[in-house]
N, C-alpha and C. Protein backbone atom coordinates (compact mmCIF):
# COMPACT_ATOMS: atom_id res chain seq x y z
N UNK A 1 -74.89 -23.94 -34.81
CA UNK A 1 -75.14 -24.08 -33.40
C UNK A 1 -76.10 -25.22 -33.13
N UNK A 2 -76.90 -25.24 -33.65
CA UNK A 2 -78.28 -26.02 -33.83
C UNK A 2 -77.29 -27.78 -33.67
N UNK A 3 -76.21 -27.98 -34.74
CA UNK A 3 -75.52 -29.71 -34.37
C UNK A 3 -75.22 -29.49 -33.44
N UNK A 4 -74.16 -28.60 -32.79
CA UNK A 4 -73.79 -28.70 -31.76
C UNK A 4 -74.66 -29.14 -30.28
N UNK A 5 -75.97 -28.13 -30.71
CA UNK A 5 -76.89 -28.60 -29.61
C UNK A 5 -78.02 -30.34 -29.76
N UNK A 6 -77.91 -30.15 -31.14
CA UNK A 6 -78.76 -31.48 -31.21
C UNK A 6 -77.61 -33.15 -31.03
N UNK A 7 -76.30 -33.04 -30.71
CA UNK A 7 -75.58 -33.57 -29.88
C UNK A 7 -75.34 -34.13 -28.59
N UNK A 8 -75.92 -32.71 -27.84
CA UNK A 8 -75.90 -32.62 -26.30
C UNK A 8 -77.11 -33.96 -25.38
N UNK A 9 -76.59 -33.95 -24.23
CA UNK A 9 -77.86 -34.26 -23.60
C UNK A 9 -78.41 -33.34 -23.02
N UNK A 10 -79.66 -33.82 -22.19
CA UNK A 10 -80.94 -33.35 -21.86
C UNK A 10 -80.08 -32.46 -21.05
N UNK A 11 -79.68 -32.90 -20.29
CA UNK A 11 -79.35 -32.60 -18.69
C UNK A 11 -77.88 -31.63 -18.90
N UNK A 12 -76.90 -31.69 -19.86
CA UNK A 12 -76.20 -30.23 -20.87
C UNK A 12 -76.82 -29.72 -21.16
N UNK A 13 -78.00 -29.84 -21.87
CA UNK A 13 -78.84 -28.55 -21.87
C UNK A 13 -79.33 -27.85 -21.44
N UNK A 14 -79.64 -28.80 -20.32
CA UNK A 14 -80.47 -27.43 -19.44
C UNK A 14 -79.36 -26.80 -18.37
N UNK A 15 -78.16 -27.57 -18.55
CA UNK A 15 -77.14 -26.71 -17.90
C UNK A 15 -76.17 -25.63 -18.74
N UNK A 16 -76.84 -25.74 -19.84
CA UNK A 16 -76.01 -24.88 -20.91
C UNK A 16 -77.45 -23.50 -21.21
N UNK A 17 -78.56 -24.29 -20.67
CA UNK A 17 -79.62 -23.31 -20.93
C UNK A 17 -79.52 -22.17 -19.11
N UNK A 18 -78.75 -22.81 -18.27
CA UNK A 18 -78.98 -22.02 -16.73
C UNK A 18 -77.86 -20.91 -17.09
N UNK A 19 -76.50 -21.23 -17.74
CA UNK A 19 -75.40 -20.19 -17.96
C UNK A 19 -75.91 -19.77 -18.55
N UNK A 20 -76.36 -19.88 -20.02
CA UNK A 20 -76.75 -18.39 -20.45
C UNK A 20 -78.03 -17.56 -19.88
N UNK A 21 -78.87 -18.07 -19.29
CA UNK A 21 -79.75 -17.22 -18.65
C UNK A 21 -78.64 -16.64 -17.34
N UNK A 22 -77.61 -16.91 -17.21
CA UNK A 22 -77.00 -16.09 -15.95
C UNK A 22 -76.64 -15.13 -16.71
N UNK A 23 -75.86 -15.46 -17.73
CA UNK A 23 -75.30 -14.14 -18.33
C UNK A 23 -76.11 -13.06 -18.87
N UNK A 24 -77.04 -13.59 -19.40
CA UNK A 24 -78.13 -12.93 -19.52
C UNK A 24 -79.29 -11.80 -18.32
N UNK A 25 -78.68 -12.13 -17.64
CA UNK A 25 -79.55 -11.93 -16.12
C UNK A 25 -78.11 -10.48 -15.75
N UNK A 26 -77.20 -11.28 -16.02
CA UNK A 26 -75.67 -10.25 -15.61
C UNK A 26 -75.57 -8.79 -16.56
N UNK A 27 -75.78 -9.52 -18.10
CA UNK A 27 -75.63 -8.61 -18.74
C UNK A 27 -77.37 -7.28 -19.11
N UNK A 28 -78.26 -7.72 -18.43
CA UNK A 28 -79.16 -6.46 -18.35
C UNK A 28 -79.08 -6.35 -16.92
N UNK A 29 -78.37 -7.13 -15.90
CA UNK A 29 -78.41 -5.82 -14.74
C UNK A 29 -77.22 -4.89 -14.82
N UNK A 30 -76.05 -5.31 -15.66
CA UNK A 30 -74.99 -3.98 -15.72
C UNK A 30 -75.58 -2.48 -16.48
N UNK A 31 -76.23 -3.54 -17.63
CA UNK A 31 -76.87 -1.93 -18.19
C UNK A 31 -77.68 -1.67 -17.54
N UNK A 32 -78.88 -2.34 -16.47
CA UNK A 32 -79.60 -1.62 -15.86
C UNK A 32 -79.23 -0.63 -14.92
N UNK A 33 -77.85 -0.73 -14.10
CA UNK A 33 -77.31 0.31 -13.31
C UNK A 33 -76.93 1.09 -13.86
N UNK A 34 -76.73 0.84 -14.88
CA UNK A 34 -75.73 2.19 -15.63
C UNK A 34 -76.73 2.93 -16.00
N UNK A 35 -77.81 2.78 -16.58
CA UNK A 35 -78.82 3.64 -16.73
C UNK A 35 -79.50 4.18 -16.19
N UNK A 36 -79.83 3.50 -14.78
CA UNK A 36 -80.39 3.92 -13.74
C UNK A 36 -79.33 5.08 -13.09
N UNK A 37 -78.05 5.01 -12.87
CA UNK A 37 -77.34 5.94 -12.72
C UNK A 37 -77.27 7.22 -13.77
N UNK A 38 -77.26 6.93 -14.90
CA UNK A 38 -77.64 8.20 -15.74
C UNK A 38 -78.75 9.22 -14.96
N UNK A 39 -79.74 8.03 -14.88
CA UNK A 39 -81.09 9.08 -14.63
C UNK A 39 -80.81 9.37 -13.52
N UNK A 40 -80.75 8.52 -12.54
CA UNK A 40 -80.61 9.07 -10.96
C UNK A 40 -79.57 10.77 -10.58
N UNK A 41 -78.22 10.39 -11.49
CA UNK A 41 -77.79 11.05 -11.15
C UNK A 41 -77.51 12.92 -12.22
N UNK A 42 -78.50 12.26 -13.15
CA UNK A 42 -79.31 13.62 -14.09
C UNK A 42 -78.08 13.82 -15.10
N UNK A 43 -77.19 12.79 -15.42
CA UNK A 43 -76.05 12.85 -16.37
C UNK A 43 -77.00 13.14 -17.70
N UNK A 44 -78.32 12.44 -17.70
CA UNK A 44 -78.37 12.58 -19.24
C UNK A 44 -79.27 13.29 -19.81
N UNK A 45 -79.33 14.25 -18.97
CA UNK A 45 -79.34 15.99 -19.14
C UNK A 45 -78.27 16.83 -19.58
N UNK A 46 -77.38 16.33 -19.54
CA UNK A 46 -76.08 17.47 -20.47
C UNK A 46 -75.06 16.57 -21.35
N UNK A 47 -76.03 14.93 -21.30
CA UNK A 47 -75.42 14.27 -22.45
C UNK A 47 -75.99 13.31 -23.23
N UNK A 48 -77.77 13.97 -23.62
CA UNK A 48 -78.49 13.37 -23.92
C UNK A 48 -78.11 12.30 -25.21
N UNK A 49 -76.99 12.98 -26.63
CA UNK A 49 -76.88 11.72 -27.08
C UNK A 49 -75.99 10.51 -26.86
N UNK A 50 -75.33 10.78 -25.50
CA UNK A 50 -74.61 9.27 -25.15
C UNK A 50 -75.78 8.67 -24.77
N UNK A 51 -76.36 9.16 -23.79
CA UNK A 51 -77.33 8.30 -23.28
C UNK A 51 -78.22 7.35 -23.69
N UNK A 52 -78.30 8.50 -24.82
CA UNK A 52 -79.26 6.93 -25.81
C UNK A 52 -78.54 6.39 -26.93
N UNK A 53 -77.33 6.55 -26.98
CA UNK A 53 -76.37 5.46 -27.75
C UNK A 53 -76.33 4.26 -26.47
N UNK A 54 -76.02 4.71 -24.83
CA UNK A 54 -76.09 3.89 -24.41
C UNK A 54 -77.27 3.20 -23.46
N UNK A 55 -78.39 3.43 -24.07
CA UNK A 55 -80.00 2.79 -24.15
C UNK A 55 -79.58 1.65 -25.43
N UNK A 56 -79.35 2.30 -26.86
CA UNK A 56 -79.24 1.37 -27.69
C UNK A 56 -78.39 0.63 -27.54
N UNK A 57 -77.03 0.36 -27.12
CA UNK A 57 -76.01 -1.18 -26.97
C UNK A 57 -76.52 -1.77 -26.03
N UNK A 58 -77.49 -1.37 -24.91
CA UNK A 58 -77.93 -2.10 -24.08
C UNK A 58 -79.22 -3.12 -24.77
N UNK A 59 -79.86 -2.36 -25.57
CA UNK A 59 -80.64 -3.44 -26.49
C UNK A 59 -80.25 -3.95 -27.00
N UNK A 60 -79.61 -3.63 -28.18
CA UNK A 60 -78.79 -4.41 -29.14
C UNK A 60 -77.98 -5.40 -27.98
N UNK A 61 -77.29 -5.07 -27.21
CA UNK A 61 -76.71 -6.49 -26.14
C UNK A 61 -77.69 -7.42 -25.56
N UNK A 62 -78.70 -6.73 -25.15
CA UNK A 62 -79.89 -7.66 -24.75
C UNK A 62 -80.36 -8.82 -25.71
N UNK A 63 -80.27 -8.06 -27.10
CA UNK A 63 -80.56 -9.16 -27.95
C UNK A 63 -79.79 -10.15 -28.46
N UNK A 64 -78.31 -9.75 -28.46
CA UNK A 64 -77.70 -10.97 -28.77
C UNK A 64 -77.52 -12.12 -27.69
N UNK A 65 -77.79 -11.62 -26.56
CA UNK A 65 -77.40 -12.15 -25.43
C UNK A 65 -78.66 -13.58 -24.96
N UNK A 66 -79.87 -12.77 -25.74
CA UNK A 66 -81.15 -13.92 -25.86
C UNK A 66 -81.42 -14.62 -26.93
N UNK A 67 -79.80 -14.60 -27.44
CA UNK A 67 -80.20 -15.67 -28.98
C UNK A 67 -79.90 -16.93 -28.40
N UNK A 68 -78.97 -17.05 -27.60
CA UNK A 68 -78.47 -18.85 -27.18
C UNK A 68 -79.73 -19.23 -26.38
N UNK A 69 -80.29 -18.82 -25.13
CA UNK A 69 -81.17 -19.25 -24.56
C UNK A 69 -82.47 -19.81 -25.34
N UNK A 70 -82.78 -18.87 -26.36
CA UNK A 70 -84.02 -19.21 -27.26
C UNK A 70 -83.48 -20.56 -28.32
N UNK A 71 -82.32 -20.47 -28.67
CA UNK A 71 -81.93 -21.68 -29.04
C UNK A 71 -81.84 -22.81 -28.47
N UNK A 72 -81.81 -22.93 -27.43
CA UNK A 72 -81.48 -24.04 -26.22
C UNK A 72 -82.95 -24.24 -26.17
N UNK A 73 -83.53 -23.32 -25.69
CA UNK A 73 -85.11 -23.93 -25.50
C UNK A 73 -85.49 -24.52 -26.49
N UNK A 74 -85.62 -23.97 -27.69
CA UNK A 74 -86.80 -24.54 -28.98
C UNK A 74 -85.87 -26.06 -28.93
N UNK A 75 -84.21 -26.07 -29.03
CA UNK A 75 -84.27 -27.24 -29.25
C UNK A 75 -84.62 -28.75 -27.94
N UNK A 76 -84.34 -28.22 -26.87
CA UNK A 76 -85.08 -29.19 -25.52
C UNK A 76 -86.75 -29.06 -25.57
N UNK A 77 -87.50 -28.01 -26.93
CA UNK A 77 -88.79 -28.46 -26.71
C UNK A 77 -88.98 -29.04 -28.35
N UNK A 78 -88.54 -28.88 -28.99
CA UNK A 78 -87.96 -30.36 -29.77
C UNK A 78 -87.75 -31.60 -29.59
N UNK A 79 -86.97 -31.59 -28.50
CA UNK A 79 -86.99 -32.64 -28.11
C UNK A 79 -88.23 -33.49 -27.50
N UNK A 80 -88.45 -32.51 -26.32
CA UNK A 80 -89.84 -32.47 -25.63
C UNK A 80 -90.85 -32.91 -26.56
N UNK A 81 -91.12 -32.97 -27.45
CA UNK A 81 -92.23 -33.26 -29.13
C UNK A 81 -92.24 -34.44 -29.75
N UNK A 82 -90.70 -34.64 -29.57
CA UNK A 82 -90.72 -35.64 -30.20
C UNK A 82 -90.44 -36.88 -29.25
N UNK A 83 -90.70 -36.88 -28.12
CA UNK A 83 -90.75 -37.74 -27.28
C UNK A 83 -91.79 -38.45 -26.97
């Protein structure tokens, strides 16, 4: 990933760094409703271990989902360094 990005320009990057912060932004507010609906609506009271299977894919998604962004940054502040 790293050639691919040390390829790009400035100005792809930081437009390749705004999509994944959208998706990123998309993909913890879906799990945030969904969880918030658990609790709100007291589901995960008679199904406590989905609930926290689905607490955990929401992390585990959270985290893959903040690997491109953290990549995009270190390398535009790479850049940023060596400028």
């Amino acid at each position: 990933m790293s050639k691919d990005l040390s390829q790009l320009t400035n100005d792809a990057l930081h437009g390749k760094l705004k999509a994944a912060q959208a998706i990123q932004r998309t993909v913890f507010g879906i799990f945030g409703v969904i969880i918030l609906a658990w609790i709100v609506l007291g589901f995960w009271r008679t199904n406590t271990p989905v609930f926290i299977i689905t607490v955990a894919v929401a992390v585990a998604a959270g985290a893959a989902v903040s690997a491109a962004p953290r990549g995009i940054r270190a390398e535009l502040a790479r850049r940023k360094a060596a400028a």
